[in-house]
N, C-alpha and C. Protein backbone atom coordinates (compact mmCIF):
# COMPACT_ATOMS: atom_id res chain seq x y z
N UNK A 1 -69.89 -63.95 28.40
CA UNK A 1 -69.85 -62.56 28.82
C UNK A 1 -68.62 -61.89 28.20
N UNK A 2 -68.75 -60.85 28.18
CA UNK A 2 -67.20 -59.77 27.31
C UNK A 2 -66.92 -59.39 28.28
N UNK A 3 -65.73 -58.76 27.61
CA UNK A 3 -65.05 -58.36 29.11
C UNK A 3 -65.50 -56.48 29.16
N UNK A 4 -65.83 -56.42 28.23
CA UNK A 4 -66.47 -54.54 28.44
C UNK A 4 -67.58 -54.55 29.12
N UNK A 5 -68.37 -55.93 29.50
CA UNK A 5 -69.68 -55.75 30.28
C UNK A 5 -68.88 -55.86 31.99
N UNK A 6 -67.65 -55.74 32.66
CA UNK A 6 -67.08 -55.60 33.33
C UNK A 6 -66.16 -55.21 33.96
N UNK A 7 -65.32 -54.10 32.71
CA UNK A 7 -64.26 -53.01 32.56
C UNK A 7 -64.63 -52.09 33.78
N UNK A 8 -63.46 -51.20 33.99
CA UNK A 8 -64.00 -50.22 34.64
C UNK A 8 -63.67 -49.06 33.74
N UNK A 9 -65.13 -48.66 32.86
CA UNK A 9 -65.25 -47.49 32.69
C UNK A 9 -64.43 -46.14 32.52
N UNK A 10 -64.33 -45.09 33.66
CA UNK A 10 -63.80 -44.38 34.42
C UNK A 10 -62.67 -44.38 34.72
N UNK A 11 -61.36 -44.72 33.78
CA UNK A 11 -59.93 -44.51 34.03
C UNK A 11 -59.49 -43.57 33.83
N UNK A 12 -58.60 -43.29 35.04
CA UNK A 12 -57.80 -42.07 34.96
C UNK A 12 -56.68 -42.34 34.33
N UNK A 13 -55.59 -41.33 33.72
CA UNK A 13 -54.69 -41.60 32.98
C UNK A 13 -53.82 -40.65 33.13
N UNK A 14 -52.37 -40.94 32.74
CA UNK A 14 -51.32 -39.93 33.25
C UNK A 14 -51.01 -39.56 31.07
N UNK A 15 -49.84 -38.55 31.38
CA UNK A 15 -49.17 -37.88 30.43
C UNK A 15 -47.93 -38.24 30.49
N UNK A 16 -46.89 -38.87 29.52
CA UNK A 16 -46.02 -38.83 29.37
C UNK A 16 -44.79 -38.15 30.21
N UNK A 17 -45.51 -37.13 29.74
CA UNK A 17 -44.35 -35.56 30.48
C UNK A 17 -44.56 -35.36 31.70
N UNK A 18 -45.53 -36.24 32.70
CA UNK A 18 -45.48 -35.45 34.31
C UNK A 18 -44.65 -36.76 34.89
N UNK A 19 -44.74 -36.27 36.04
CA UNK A 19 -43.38 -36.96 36.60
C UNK A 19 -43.92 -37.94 37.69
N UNK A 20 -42.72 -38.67 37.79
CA UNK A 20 -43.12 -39.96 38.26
C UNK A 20 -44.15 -39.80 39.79
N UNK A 21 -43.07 -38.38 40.26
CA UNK A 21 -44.14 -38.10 41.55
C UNK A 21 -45.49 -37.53 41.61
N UNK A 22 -46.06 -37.02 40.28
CA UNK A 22 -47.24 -36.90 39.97
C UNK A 22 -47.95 -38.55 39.84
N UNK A 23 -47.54 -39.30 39.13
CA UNK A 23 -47.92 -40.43 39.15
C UNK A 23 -48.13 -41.57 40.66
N UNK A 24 -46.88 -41.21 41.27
CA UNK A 24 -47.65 -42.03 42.56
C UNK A 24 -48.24 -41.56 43.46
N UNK A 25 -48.33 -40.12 43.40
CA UNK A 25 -49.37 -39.49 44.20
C UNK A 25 -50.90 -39.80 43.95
N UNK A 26 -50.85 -39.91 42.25
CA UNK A 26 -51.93 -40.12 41.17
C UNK A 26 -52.63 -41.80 42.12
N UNK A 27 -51.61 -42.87 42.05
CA UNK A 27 -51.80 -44.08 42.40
C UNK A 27 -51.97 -44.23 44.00
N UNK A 28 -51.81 -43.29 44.55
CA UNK A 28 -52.12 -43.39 46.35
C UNK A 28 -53.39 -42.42 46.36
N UNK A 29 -53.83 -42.00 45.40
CA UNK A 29 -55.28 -41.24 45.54
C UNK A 29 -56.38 -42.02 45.29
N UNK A 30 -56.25 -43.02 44.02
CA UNK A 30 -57.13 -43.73 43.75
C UNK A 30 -56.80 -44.95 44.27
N UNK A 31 -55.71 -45.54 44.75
CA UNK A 31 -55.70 -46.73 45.35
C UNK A 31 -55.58 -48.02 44.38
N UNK A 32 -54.81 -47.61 43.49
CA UNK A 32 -54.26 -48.23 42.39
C UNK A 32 -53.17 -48.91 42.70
N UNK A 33 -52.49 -49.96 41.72
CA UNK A 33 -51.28 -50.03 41.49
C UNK A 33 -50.50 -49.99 39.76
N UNK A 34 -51.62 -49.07 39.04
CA UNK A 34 -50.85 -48.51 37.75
C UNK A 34 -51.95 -47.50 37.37
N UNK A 35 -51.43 -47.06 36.58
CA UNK A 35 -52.18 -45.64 35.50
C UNK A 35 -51.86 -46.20 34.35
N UNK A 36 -52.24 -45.99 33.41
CA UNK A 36 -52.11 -46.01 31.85
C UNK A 36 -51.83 -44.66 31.52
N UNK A 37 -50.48 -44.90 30.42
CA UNK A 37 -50.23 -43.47 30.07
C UNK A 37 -50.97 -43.25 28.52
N UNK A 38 -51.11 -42.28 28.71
CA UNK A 38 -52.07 -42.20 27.44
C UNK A 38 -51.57 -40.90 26.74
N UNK A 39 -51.92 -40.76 25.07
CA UNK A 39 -51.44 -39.78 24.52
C UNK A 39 -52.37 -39.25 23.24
N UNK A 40 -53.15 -38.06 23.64
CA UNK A 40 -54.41 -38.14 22.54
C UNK A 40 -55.40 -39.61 22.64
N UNK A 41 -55.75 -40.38 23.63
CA UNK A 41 -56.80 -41.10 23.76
C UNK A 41 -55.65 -42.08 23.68
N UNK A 42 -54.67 -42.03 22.92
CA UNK A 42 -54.09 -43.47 22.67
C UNK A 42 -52.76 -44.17 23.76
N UNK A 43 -53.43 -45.15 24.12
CA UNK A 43 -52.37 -45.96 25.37
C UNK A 43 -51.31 -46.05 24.60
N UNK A 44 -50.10 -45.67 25.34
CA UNK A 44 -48.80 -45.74 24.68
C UNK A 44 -47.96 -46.02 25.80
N UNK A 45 -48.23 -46.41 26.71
CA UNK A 45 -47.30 -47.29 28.06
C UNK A 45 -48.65 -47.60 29.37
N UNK A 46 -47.88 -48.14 30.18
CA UNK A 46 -48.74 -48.02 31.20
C UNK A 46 -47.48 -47.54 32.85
N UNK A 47 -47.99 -47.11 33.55
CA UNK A 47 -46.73 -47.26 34.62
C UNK A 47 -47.01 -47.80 35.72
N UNK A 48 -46.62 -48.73 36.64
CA UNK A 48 -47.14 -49.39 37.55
C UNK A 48 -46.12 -48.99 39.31
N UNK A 49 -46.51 -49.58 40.28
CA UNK A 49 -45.68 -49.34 41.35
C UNK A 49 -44.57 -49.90 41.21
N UNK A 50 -44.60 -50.46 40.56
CA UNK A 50 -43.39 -51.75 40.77
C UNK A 50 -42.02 -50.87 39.59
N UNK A 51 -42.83 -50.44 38.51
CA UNK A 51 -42.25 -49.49 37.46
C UNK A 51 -41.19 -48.27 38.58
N UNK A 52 -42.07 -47.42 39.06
CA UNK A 52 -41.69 -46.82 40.23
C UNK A 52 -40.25 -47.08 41.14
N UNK A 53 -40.67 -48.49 41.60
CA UNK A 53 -39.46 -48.97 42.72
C UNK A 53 -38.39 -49.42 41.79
N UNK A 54 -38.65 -49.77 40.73
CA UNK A 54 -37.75 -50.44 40.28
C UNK A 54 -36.72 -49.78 39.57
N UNK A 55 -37.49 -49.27 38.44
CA UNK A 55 -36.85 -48.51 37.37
C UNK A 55 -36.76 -46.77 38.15
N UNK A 56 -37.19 -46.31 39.25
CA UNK A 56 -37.00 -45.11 39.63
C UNK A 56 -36.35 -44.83 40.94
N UNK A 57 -37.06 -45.30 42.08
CA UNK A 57 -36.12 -45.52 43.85
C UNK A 57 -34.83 -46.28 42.91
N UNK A 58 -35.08 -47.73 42.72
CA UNK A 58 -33.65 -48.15 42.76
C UNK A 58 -32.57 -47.82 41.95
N UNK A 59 -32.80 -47.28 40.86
CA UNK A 59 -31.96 -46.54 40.20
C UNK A 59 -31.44 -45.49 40.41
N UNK A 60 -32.03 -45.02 41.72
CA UNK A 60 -31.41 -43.75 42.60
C UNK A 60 -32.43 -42.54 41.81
N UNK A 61 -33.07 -42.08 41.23
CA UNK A 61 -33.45 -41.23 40.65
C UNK A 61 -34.80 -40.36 41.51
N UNK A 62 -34.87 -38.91 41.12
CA UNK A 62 -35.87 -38.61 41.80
C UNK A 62 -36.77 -38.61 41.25
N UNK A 63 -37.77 -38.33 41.98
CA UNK A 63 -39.50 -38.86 41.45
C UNK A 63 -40.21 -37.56 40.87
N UNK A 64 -39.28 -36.56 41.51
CA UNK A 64 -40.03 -35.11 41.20
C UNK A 64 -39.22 -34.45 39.67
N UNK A 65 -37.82 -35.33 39.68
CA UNK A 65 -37.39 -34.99 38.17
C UNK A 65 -37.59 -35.94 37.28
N UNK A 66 -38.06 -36.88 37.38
CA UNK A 66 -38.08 -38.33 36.24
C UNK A 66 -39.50 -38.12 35.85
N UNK A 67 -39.54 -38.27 34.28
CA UNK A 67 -40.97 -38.12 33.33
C UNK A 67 -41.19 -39.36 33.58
N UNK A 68 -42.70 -39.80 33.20
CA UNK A 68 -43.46 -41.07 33.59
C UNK A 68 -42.82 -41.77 32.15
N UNK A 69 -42.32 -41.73 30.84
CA UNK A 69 -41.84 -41.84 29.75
C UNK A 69 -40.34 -42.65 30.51
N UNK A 70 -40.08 -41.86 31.16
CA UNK A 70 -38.84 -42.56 31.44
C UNK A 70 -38.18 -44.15 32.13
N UNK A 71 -39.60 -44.20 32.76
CA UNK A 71 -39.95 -45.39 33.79
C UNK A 71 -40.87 -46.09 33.43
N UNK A 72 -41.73 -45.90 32.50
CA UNK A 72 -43.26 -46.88 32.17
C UNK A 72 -42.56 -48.34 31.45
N UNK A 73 -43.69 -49.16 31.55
CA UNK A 73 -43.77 -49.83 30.64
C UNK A 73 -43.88 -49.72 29.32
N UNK A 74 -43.30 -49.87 28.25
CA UNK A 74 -43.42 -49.63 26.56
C UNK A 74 -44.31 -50.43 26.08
N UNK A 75 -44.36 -51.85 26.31
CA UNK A 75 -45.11 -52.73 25.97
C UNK A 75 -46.15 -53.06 26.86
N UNK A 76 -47.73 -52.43 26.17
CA UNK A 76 -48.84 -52.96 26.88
C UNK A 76 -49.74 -53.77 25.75
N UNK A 77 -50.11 -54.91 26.46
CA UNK A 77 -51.09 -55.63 25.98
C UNK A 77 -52.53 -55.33 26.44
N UNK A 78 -53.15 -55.34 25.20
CA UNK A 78 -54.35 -54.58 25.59
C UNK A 78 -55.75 -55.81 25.13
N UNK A 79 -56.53 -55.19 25.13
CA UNK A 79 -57.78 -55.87 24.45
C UNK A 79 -59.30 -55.39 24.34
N UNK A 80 -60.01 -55.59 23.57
CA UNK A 80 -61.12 -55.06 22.78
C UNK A 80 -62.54 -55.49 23.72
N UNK A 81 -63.41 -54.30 23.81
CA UNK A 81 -64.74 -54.31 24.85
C UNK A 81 -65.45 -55.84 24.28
N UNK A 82 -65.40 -56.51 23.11
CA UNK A 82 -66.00 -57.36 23.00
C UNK A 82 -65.00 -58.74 23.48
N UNK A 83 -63.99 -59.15 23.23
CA UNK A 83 -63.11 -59.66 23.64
C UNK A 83 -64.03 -60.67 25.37
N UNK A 84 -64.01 -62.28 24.87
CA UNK A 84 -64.63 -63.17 25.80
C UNK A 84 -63.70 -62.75 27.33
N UNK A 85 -64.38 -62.71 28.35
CA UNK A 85 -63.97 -62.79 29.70
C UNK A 85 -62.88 -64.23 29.39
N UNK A 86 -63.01 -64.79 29.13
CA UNK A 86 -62.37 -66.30 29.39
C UNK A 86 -60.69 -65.85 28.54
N UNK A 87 -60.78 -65.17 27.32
CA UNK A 87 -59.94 -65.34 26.59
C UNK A 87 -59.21 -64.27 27.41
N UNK A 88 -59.79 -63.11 27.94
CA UNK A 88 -59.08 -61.78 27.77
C UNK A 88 -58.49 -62.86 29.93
N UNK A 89 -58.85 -63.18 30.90
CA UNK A 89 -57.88 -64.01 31.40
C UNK A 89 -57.05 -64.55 31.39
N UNK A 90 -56.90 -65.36 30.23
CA UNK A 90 -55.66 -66.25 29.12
C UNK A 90 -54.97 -65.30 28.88
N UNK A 91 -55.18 -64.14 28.35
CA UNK A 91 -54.39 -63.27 27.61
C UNK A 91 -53.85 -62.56 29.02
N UNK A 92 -54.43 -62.51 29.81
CA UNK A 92 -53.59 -61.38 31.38
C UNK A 92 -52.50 -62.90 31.86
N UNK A 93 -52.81 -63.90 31.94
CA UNK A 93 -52.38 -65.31 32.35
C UNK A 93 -50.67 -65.21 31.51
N UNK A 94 -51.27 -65.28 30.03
CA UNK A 94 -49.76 -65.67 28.87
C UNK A 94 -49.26 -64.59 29.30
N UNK A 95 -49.54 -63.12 29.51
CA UNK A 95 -48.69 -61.56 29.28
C UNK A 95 -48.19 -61.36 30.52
N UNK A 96 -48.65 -62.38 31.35
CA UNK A 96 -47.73 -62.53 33.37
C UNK A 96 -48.62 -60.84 33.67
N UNK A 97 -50.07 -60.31 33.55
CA UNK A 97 -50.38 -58.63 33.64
C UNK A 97 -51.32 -58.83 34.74
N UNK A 98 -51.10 -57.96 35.09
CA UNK A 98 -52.43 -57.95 36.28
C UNK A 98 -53.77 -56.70 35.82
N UNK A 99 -53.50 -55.83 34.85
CA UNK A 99 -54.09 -55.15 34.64
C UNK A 99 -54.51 -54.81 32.82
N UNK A 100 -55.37 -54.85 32.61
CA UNK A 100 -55.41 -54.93 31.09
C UNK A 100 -56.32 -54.11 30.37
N UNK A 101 -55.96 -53.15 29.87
CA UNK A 101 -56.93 -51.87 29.22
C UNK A 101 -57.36 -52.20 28.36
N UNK A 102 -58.38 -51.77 27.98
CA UNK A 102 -59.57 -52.24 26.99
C UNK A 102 -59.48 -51.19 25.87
N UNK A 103 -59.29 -50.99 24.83
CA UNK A 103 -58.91 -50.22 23.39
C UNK A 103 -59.70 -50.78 22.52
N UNK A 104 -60.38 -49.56 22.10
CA UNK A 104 -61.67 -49.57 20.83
C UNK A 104 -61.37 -48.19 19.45
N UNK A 105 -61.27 -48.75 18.37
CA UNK A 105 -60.84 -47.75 17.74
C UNK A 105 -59.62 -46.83 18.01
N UNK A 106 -58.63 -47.69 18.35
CA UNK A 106 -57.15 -46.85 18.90
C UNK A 106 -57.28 -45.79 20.23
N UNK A 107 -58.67 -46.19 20.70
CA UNK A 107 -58.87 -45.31 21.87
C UNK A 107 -58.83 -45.63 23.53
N UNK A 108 -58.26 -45.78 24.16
CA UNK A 108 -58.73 -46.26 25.67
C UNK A 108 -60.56 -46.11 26.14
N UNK A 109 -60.70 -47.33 26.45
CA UNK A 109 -62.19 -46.77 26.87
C UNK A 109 -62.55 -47.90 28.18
N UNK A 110 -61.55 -48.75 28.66
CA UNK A 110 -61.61 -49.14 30.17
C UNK A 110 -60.31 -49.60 30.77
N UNK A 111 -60.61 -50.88 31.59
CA UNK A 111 -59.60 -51.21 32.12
C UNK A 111 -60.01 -52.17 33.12
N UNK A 112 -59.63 -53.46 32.94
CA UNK A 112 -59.64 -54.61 33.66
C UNK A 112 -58.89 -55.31 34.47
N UNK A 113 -58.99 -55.57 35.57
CA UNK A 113 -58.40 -56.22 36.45
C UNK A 113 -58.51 -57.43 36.61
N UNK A 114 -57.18 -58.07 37.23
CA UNK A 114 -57.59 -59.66 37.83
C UNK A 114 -58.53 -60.00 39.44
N UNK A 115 -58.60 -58.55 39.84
CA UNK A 115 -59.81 -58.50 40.56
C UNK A 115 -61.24 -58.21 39.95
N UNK A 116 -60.94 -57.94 39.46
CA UNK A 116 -62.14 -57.64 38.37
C UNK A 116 -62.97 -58.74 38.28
N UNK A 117 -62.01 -59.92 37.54
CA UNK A 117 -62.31 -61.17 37.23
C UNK A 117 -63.19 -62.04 38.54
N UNK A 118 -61.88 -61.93 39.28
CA UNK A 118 -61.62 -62.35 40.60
C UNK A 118 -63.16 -62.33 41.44
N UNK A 119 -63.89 -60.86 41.64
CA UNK A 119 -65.07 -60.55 42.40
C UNK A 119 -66.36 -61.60 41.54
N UNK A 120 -66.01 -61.96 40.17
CA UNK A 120 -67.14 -62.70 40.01
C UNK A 120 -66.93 -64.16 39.72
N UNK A 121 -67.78 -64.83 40.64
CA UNK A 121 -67.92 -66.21 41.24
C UNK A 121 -67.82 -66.75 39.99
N UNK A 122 -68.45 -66.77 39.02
CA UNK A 122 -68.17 -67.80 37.64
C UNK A 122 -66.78 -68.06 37.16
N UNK A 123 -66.14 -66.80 37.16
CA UNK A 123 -64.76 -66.37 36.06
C UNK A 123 -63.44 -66.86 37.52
N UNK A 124 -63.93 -67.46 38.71
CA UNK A 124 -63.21 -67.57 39.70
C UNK A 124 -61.61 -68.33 39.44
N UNK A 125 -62.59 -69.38 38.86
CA UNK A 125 -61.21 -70.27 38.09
C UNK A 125 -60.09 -69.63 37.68
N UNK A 126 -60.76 -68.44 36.18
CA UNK A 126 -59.80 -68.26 35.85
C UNK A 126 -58.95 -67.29 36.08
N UNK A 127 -59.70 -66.60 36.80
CA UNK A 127 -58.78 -65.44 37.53
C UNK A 127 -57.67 -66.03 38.68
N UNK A 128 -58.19 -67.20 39.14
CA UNK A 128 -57.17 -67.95 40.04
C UNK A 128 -55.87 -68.30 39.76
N UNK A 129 -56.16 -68.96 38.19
CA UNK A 129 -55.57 -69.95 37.21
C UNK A 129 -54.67 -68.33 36.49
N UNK A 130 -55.60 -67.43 36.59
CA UNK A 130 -54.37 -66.29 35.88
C UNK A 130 -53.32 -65.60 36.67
N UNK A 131 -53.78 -65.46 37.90
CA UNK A 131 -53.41 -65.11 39.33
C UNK A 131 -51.86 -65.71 39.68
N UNK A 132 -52.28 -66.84 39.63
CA UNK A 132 -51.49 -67.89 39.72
C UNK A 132 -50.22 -68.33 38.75
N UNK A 133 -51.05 -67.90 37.30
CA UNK A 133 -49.35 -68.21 36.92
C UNK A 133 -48.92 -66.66 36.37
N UNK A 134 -49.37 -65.23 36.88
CA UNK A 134 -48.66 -64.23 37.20
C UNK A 134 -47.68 -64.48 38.31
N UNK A 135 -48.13 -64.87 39.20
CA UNK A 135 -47.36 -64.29 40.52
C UNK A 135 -46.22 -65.74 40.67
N UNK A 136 -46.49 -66.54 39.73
CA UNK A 136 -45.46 -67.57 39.54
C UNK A 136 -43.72 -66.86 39.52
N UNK A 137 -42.50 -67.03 40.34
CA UNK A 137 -41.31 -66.25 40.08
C UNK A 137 -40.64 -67.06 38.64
N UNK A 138 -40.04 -65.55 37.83
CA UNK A 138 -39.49 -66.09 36.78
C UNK A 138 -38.12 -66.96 36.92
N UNK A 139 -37.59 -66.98 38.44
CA UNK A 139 -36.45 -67.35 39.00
C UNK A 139 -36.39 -67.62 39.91
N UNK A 140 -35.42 -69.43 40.13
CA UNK A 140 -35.83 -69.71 41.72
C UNK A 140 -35.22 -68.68 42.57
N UNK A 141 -36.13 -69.01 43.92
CA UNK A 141 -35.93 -67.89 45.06
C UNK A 141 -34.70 -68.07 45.41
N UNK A 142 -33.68 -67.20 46.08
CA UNK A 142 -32.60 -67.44 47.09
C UNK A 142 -32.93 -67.96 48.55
């Protein structure tokens, strides 16, 4: 199976230039925990909650003056509508991602989850097995 026969379609996407509090308003509407920022069709960050707390609350900054540019992720790993379910797991697994946009012709055209994976009984393994060594800490606990 590919992983475009299980993308979701229908992603919404933020702009560079709106601000972070457009963005988590964006992510408490749809019940997300990232947007892909996109620019002319083309993914050029993604921003997640964690982006948010981290790089924006804890840095003291406000949400209503900070651009989504300022706080995103730079580096997204992406992958192609034909791209095997099995591999494009491996690839969310090696990149530690929970979320992985699908790019065809330099264009966004879905977006995959490790629930995604997760809801179907075959791919269980590896969404477990990807699950699993995401949420692995890069550092022992205190």
């Amino acid at each position: 199976m590919k992983i475009g026969d299980i993308m979701t379609r229908d992603v919404r996407t933020i702009d560079r230039n709106s601000t972070v509090e457009q963005a988590a308003r964006m992510m408490k509407e749809l019940n997300v925990g990232s947007i892909p920022v996109t620019e002319n069709g083309n993914v050029i960050g993604i921003i997640t909650d964690r982006d948010v707390v981290l790089r924006n609350v804890a840095d003291g900054r406000t949400a209503a003056d900070t651009r989504v540019e300022e706080v995103m992720s730079k580096t997204v790993v992406t992958a192609t509508p034909d791209m095997d379910v099995h591999r494009a797991a491996d690839l969310m697994a090696q990149n530690q991602i929970r979320r992985l946009p699908i790019v065809e012709n330099n264009r966004m055209v879905g977006i995959v989850s490790i629930g995604d994976l997760a809801v179907r009984n075959i791919y269980e393994n590896e969404a477990g097995e990807a699950l699993s060594s995401i949420s692995k800490p890069s550092r022992p606990s205190l």
